[in-house]
C-alpha atoms as a PDB file:
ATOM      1  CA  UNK A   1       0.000   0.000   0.000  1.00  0.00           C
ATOM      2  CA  UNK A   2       1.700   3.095  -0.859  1.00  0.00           C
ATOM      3  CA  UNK A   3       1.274   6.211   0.781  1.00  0.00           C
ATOM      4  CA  UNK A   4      -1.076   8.449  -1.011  1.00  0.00           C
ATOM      5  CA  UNK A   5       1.036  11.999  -2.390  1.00  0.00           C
ATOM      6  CA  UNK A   6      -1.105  14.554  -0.172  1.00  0.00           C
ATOM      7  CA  UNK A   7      -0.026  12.391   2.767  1.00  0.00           C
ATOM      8  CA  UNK A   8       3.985  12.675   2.242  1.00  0.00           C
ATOM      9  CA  UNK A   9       4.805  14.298   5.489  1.00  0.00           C
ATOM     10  CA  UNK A  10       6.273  12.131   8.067  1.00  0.00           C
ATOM     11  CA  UNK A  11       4.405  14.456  10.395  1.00  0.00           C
ATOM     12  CA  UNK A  12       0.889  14.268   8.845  1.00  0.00           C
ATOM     13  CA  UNK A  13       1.059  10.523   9.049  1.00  0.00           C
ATOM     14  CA  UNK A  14       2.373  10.338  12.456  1.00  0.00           C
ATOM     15  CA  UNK A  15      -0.098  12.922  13.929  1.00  0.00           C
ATOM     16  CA  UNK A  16      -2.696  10.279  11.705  1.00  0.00           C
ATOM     17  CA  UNK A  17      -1.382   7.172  13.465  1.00  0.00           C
ATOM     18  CA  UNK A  18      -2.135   9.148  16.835  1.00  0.00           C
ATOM     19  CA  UNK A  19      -5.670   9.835  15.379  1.00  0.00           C
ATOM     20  CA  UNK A  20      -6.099   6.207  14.635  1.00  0.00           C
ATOM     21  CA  UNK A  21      -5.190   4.681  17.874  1.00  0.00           C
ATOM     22  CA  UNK A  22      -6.391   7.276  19.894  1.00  0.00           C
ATOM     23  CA  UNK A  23      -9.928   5.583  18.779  1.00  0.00           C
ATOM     24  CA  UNK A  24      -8.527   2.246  18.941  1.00  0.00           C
ATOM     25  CA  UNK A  25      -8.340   3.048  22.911  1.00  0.00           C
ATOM     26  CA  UNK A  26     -12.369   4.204  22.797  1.00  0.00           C
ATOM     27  CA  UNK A  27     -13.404   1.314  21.433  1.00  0.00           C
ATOM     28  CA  UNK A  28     -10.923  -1.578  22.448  1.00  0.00           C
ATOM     29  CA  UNK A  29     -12.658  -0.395  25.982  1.00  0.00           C
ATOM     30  CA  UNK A  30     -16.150  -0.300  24.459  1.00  0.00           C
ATOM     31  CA  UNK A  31     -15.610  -3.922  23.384  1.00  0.00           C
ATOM     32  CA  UNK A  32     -15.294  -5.084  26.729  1.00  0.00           C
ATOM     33  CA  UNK A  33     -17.811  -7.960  27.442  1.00  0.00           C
ATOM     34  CA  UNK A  34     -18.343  -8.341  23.934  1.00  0.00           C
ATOM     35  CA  UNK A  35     -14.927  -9.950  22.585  1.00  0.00           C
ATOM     36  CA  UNK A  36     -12.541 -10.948  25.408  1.00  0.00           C
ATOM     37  CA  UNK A  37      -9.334  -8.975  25.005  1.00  0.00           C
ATOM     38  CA  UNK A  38      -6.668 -12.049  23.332  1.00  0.00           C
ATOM     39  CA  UNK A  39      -9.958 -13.083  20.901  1.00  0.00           C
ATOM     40  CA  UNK A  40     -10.136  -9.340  19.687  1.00  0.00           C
ATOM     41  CA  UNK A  41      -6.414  -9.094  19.310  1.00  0.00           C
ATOM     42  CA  UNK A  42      -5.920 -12.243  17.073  1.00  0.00           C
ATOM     43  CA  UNK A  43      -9.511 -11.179  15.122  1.00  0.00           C
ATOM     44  CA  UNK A  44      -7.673  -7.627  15.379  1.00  0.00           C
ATOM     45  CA  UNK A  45      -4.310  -8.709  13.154  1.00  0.00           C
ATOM     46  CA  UNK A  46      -6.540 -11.390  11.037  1.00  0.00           C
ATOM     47  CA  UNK A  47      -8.671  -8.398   9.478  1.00  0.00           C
ATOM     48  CA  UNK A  48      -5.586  -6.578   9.140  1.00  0.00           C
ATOM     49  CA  UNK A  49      -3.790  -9.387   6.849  1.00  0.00           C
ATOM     50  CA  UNK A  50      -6.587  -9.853   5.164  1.00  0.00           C
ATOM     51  CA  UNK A  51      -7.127  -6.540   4.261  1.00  0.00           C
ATOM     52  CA  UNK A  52      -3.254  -6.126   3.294  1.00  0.00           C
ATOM     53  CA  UNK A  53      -3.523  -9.572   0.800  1.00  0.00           C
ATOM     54  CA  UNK A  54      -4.563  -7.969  -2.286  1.00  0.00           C
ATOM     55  CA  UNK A  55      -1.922  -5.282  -2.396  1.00  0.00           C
ATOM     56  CA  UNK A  56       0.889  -7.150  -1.007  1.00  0.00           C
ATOM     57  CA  UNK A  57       0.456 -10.902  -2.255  1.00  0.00           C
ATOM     58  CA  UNK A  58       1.859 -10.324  -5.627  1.00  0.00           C
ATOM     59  CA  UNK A  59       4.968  -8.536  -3.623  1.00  0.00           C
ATOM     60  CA  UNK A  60       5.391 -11.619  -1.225  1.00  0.00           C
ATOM     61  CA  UNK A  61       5.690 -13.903  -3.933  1.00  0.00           C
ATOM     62  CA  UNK A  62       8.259 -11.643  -6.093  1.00  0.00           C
ATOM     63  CA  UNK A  63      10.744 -10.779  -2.305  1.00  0.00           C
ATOM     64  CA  UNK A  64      10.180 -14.777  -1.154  1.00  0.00           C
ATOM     65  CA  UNK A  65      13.773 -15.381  -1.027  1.00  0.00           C
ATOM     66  CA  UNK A  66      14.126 -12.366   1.268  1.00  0.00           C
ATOM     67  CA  UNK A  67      11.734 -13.297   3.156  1.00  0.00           C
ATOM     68  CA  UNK A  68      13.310 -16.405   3.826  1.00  0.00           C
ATOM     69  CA  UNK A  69      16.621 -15.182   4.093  1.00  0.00           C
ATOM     70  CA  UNK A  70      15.595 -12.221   6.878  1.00  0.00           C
ATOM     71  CA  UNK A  71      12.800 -14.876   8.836  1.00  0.00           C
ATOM     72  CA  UNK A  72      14.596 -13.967  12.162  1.00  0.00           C
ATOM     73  CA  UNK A  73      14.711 -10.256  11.760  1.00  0.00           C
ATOM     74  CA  UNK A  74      10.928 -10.395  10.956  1.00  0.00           C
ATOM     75  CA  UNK A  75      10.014 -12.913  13.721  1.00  0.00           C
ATOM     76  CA  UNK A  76      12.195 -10.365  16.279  1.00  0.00           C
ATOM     77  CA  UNK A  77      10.048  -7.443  15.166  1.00  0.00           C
ATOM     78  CA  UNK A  78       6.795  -9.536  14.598  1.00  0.00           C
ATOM     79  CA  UNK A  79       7.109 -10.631  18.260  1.00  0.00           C
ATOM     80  CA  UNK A  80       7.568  -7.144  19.557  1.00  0.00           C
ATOM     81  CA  UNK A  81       5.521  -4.672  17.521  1.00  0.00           C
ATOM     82  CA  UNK A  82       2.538  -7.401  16.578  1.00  0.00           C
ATOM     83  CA  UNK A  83       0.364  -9.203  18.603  1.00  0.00           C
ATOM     84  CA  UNK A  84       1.657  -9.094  22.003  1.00  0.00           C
ATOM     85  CA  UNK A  85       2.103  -5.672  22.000  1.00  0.00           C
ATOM     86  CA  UNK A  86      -2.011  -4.924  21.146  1.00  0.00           C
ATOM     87  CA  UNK A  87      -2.618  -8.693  23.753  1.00  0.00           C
ATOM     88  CA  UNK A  88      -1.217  -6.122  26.738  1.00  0.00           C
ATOM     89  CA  UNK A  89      -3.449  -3.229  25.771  1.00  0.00           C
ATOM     90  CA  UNK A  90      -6.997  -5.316  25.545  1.00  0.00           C
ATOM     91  CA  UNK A  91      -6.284  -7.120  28.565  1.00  0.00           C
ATOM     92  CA  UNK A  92      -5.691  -3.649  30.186  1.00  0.00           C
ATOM     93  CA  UNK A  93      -8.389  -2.782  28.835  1.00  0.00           C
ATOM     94  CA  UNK A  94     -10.250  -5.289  31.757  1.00  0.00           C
ATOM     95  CA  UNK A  95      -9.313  -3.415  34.594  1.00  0.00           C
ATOM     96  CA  UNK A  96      -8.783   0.392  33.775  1.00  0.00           C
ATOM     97  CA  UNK A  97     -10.275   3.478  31.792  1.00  0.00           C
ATOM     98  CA  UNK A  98      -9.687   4.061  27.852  1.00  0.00           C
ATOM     99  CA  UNK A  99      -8.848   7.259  29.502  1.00  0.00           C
ATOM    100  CA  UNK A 100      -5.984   6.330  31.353  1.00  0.00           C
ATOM    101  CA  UNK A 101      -4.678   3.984  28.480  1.00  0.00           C
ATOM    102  CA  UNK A 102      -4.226   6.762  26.400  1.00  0.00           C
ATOM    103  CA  UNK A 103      -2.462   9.027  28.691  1.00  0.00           C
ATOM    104  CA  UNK A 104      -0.317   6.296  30.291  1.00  0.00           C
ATOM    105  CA  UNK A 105       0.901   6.130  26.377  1.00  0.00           C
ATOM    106  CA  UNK A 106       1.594   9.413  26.901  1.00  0.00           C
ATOM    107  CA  UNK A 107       5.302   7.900  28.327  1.00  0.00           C
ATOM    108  CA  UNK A 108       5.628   5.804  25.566  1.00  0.00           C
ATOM    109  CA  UNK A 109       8.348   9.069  24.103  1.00  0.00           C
ATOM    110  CA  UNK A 110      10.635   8.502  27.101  1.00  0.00           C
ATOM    111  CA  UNK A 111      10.345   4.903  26.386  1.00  0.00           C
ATOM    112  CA  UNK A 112      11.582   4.955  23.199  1.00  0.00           C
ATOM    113  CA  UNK A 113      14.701   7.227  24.100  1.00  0.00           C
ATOM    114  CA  UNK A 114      15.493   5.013  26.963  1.00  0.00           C
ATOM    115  CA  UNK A 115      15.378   1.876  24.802  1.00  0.00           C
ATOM    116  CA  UNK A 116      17.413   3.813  22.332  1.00  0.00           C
ATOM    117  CA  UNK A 117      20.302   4.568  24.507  1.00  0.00           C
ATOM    118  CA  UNK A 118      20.168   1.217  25.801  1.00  0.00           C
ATOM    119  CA  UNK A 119      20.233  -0.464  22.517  1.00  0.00           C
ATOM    120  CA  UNK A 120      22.372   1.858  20.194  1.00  0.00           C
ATOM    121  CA  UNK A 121      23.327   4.773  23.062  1.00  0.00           C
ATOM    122  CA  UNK A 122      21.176   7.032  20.749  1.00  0.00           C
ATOM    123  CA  UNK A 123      21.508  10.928  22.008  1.00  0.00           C
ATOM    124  CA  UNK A 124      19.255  13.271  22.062  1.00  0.00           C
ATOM    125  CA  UNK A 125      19.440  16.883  21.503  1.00  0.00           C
ATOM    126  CA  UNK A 126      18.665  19.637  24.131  1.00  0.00           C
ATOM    127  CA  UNK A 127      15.890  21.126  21.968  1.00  0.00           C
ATOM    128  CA  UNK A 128      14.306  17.714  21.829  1.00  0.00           C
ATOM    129  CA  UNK A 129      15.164  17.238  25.934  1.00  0.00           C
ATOM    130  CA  UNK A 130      12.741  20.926  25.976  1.00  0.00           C
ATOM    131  CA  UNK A 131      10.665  19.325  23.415  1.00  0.00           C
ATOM    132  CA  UNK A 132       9.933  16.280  25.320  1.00  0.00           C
ATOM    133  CA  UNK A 133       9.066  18.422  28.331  1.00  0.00           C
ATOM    134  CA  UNK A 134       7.198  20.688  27.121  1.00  0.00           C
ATOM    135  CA  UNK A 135       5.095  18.218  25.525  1.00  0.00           C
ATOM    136  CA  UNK A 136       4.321  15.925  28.839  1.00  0.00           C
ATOM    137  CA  UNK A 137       3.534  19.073  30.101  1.00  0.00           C
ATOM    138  CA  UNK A 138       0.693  19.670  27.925  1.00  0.00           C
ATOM    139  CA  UNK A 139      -0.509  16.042  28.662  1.00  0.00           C
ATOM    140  CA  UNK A 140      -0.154  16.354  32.663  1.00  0.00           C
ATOM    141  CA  UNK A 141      -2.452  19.813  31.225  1.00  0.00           C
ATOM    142  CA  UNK A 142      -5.125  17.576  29.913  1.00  0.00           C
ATOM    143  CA  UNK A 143      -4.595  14.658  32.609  1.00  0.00           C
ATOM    144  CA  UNK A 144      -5.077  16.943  35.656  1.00  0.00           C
ATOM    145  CA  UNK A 145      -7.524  19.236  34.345  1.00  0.00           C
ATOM    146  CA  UNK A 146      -5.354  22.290  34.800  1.00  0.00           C
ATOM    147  CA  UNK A 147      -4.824  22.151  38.980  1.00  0.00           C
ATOM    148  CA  UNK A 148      -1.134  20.015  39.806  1.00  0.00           C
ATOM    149  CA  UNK A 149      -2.767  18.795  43.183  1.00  0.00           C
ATOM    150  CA  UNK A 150      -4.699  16.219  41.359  1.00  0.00           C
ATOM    151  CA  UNK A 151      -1.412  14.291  40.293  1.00  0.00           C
ATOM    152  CA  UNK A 152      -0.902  13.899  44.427  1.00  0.00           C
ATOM    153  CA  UNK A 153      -3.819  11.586  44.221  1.00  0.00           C
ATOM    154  CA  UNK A 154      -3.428   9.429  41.056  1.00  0.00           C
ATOM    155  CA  UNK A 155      -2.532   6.226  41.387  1.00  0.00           C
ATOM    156  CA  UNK A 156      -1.729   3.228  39.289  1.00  0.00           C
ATOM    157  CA  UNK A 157      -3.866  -0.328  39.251  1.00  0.00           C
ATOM    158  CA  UNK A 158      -2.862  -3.548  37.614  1.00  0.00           C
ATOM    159  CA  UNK A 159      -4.677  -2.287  34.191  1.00  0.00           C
ATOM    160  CA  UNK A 160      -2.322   0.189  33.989  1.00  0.00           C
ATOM    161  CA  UNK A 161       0.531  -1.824  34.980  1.00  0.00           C
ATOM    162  CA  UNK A 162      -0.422  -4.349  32.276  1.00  0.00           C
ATOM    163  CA  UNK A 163      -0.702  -1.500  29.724  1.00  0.00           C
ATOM    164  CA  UNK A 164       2.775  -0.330  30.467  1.00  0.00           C
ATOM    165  CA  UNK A 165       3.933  -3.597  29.878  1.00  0.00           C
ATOM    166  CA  UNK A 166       2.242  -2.883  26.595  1.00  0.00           C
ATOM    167  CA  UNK A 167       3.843  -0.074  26.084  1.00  0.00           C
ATOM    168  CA  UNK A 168       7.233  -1.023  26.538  1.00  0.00           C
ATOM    169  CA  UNK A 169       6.835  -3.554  23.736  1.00  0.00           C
ATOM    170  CA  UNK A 170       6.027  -0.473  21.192  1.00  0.00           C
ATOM    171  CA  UNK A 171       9.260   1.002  21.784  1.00  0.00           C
ATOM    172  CA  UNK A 172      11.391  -1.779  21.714  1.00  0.00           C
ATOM    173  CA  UNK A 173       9.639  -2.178  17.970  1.00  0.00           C
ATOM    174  CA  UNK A 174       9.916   0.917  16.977  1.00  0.00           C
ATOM    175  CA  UNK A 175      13.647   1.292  17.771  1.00  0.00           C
ATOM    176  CA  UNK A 176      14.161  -1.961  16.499  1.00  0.00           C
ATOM    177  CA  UNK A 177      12.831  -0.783  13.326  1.00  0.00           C
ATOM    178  CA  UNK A 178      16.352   0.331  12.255  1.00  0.00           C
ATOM    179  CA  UNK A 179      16.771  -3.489  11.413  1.00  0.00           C
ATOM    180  CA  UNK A 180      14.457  -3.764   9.027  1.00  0.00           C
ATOM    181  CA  UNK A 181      15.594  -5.597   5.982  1.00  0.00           C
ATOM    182  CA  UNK A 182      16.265  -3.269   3.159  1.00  0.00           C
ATOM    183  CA  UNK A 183      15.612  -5.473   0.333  1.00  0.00           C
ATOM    184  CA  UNK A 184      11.867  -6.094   1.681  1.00  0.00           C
ATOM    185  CA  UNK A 185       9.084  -3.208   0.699  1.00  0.00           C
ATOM    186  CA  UNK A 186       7.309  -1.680   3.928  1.00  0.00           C
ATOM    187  CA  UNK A 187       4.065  -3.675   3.312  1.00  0.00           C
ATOM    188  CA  UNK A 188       5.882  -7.074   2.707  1.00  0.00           C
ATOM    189  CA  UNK A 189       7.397  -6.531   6.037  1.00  0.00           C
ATOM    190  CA  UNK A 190       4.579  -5.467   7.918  1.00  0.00           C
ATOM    191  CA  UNK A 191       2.433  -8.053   6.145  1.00  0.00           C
ATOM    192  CA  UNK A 192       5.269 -10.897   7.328  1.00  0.00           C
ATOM    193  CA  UNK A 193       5.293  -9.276  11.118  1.00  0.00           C
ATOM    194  CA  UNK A 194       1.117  -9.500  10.893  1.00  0.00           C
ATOM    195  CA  UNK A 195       0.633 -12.709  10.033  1.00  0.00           C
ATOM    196  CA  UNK A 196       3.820 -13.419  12.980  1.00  0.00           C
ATOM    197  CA  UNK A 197       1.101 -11.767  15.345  1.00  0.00           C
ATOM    198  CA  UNK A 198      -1.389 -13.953  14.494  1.00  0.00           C
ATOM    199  CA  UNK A 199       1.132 -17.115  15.399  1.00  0.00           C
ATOM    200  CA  UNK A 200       1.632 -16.152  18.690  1.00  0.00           C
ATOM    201  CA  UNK A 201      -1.866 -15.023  19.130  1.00  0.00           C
ATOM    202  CA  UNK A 202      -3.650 -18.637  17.640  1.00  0.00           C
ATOM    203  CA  UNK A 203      -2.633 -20.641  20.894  1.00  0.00           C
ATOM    204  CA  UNK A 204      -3.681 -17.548  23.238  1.00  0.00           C
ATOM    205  CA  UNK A 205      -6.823 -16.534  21.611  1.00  0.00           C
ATOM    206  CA  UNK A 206      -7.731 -20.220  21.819  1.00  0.00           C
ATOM    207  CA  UNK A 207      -6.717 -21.117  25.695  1.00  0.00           C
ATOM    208  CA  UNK A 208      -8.951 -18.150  26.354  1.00  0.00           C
ATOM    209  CA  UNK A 209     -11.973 -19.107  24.296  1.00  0.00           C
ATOM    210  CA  UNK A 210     -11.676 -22.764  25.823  1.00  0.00           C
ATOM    211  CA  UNK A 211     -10.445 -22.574  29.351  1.00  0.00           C
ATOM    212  CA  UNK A 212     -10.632 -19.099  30.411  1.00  0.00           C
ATOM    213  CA  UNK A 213     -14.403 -18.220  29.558  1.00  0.00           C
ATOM    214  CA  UNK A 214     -13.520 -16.291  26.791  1.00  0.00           C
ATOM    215  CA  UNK A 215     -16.434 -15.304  24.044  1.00  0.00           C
ATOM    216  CA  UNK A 216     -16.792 -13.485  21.100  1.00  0.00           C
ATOM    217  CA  UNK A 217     -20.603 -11.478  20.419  1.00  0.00           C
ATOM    218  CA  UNK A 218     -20.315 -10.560  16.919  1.00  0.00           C
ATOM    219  CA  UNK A 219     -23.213  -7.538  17.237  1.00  0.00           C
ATOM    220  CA  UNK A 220     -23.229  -5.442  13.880  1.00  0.00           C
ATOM    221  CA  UNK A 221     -21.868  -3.040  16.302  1.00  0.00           C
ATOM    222  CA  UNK A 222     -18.621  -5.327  17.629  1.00  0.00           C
ATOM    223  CA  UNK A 223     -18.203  -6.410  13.994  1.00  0.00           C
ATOM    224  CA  UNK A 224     -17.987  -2.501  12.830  1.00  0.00           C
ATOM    225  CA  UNK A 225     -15.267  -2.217  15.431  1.00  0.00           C
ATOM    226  CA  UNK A 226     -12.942  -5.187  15.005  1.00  0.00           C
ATOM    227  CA  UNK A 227     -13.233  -4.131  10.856  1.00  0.00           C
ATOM    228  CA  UNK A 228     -11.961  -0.540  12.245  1.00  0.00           C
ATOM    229  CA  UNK A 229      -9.296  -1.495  14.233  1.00  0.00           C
ATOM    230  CA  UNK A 230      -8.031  -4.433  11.683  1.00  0.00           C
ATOM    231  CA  UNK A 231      -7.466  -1.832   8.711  1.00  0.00           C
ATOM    232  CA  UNK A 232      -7.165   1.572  10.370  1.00  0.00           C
ATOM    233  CA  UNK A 233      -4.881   1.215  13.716  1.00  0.00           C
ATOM    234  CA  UNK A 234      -3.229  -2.045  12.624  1.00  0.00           C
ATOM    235  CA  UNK A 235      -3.295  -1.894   8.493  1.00  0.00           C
ATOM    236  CA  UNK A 236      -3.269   2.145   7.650  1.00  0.00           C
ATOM    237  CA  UNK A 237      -1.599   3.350  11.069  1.00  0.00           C
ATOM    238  CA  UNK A 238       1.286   0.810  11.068  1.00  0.00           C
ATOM    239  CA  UNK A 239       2.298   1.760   7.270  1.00  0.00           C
ATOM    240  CA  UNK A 240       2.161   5.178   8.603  1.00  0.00           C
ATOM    241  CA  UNK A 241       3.888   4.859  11.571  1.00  0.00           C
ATOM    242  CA  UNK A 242       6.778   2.596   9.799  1.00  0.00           C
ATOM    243  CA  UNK A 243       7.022   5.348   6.919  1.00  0.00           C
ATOM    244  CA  UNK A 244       7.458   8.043   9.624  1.00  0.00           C
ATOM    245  CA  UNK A 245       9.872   6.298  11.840  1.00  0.00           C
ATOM    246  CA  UNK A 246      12.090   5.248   8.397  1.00  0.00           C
ATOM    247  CA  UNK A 247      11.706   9.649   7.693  1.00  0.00           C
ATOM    248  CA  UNK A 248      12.411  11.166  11.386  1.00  0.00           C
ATOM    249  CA  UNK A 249      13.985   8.613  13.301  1.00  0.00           C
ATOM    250  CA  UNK A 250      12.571   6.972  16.377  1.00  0.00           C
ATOM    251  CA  UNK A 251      12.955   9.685  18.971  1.00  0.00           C
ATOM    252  CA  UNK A 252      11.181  12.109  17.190  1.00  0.00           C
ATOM    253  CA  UNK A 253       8.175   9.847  15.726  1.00  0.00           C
ATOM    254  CA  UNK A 254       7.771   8.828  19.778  1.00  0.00           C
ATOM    255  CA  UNK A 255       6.421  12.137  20.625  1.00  0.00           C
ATOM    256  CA  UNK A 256       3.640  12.449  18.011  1.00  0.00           C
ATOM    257  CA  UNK A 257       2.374   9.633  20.851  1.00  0.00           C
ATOM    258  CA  UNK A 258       1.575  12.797  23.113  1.00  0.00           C
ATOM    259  CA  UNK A 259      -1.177  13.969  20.682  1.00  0.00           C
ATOM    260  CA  UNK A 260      -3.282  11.050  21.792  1.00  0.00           C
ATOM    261  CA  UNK A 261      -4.311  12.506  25.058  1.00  0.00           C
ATOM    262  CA  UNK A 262      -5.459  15.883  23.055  1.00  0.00           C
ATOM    263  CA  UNK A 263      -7.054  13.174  20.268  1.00  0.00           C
ATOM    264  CA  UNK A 264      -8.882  11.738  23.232  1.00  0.00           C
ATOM    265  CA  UNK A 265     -10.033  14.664  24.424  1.00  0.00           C
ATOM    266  CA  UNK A 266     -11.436  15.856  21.307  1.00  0.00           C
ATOM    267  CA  UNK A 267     -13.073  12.612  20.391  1.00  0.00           C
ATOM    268  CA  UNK A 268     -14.886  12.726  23.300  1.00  0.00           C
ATOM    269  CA  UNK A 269     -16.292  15.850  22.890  1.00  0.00           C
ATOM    270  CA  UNK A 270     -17.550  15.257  18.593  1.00  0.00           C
ATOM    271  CA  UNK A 271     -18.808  11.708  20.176  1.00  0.00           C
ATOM    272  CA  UNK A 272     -19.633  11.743  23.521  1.00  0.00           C
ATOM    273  CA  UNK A 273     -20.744  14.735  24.397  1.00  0.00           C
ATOM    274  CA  UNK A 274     -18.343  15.971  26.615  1.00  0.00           C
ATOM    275  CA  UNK A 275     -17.239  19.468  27.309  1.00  0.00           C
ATOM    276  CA  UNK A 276     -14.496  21.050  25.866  1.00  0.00           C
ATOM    277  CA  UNK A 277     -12.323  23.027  28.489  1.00  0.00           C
ATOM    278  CA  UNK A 278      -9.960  25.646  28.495  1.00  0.00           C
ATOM    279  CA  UNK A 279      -7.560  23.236  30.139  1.00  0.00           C
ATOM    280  CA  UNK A 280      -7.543  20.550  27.185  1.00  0.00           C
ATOM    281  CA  UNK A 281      -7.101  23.641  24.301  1.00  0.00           C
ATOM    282  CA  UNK A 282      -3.587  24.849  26.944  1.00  0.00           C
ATOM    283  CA  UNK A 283      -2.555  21.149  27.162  1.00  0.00           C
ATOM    284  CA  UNK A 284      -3.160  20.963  23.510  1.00  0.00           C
ATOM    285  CA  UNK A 285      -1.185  23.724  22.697  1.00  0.00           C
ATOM    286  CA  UNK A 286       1.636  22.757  24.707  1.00  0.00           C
ATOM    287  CA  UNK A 287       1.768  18.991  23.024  1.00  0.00           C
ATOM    288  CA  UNK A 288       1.436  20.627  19.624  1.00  0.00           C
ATOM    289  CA  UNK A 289       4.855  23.273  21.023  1.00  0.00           C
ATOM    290  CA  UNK A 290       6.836  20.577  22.217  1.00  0.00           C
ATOM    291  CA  UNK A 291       6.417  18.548  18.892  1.00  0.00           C
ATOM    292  CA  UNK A 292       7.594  21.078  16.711  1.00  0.00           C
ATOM    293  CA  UNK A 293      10.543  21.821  19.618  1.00  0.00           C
ATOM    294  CA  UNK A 294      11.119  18.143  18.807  1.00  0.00           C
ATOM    295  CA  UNK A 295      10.995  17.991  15.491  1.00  0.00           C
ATOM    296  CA  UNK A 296      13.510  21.125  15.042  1.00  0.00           C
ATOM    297  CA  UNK A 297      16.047  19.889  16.958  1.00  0.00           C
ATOM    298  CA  UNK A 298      16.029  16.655  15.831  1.00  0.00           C
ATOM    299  CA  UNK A 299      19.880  15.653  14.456  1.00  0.00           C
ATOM    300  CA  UNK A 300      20.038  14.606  10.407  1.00  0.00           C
ATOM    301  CA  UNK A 301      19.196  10.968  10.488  1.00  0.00           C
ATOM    302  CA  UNK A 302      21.614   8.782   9.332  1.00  0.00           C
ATOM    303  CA  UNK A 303      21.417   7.471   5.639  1.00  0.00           C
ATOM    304  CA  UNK A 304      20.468   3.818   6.884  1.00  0.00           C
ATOM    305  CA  UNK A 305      17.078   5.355   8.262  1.00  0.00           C
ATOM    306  CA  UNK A 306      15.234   5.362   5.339  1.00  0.00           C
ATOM    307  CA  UNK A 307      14.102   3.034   2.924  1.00  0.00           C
END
């Protein structure tokens, strides 16, 4: 699937990826009691191959002696960035808000420059160290409504533990993503770490179904939702994501993960009703600041970056 001219920017389709999974977070919560959380992951990454078969079949067949010759770097990133990673967020999912999902993501930027150092002792810049902080202070904005005492009282449960765990997945993948064979198109690869995902997931999705009183309510509602977050989050947002990664480099891509708390907010108002505040347009302004602090000081990536 290539990505369409008017979407070139590396920024326009990570602030798009944001967009996508800040929904993802609405309604992986909303499908609670309908499809138990390792059931919608593996139906999650089955609508997503399917959906990426007719453009990348023909592609598979012409790079198969790639694919066989990189099977370990695609397992490694498959295991990290597929499945398992989305498996930690559902089962989250059980025990906290879509609301706190979303802004515990929020750290997924620090992550990612953490893993960095430890894995390649990446630097950062000091305009993306302001960047950064600029940025989690626009989410901490939106998170405590505008008034600091409330962080004095927030507290973590074993959803959001489990989500973290989640979390720390994504940014092993996406500094990882330096790895990626060169000789294999973006959608071959992704297509190869999908159907990876669905391995691991099989045995889960199963256990649950047959042991753990998993179920699956296929409403036309639930089915709307698992086609959503097959192609957009999983199929459309992981191109995306990939594309801008391969363009900026994994420190800066990270923080585009801060616009999912102002994504969240705004969702909530167009679909639920809710009111938006003064506080959420500051804390949006300050996550929209810090990006472009982050995004100018980023250093020229190297020429092995990019595709």
């Amino acid at each position: 699937m290539p990505v369409p001219t008017g979407l070139a920017s590396p920024y326009l389709l990570l602030s798009l990826c944001s967009l996508f999974w800040s929904l993802n977070w609405v309604i992986g919560k909303a499908m609670v009691g309908t499809v138990s959380p390792l059931a919608l992951t593996f139906i999650r990454w089955s609508v997503a191959v399917a959906a990426m078969l007719p453009f990348v079949l023909p592609q598979v067949r012409a790079h198969w002696p790639h694919v066989k010759r990189h099977w370990r770097t695609i397992a490694w990133l498959g295991f990290w960035g597929t499945g398992l990673h989305n498996a930690f967020a559902y089962v989250g999912l059980q025990y906290t808000t879509a609301t706190n999902g979303v802004i515990l993501n929020s750290a997924i930027p620090v992550m990612i420059i953490v893993c960095g150092w430890v894995v390649y002792r990446d630097t950062i810049t000091r305009v993306q160290a302001l960047g950064v902080a600029v940025s989690l202070a626009g989410v901490l904005t939106v998170l405590t409504r505008g008034d600091a005492s409330v962080l004095a009282n927030f507290s973590l449960n074993r959803g959001d533990l489990i989500v973290i765990a989640g979390m720390v997945f994504w940014a092993v993948y996406t500094v990882y993503l330096r790895i990626k064979p060169a000789a294999l198109p973006p959608l071959v690869l992704l297509a190869c770490c999908g159907t990876v995902g669905m391995g691991l997931l099989a045995p889960l999705a199963a256990a649950e179904l047959a042991w753990m009183g998993g179920h699956v309510d296929l409403t036309p509602g639930a089915v709307a939702s698992l086609l959503y977050i097959g192609i957009f989050p999983s199929f459309v947002g992981y191109v995306f994501w990939n594309r801008g990664v391969a363009e900026v480099g994994p420190n800066v891509a990270g923080i585009f993960v801060h616009l999912m708390p102002a994504f969240g907010s705004l969702l909530a108002w167009i679909f639920l009703g809710e009111r938006l505040m003064l506080f959420h347009l500051a804390g949006i302004a300050l996550i929209l600041a810090g990006i472009a602090l982050t995004a100018r000081g980023r250093p020229v990536p190297p020429a092995t970056a990019a595709d």
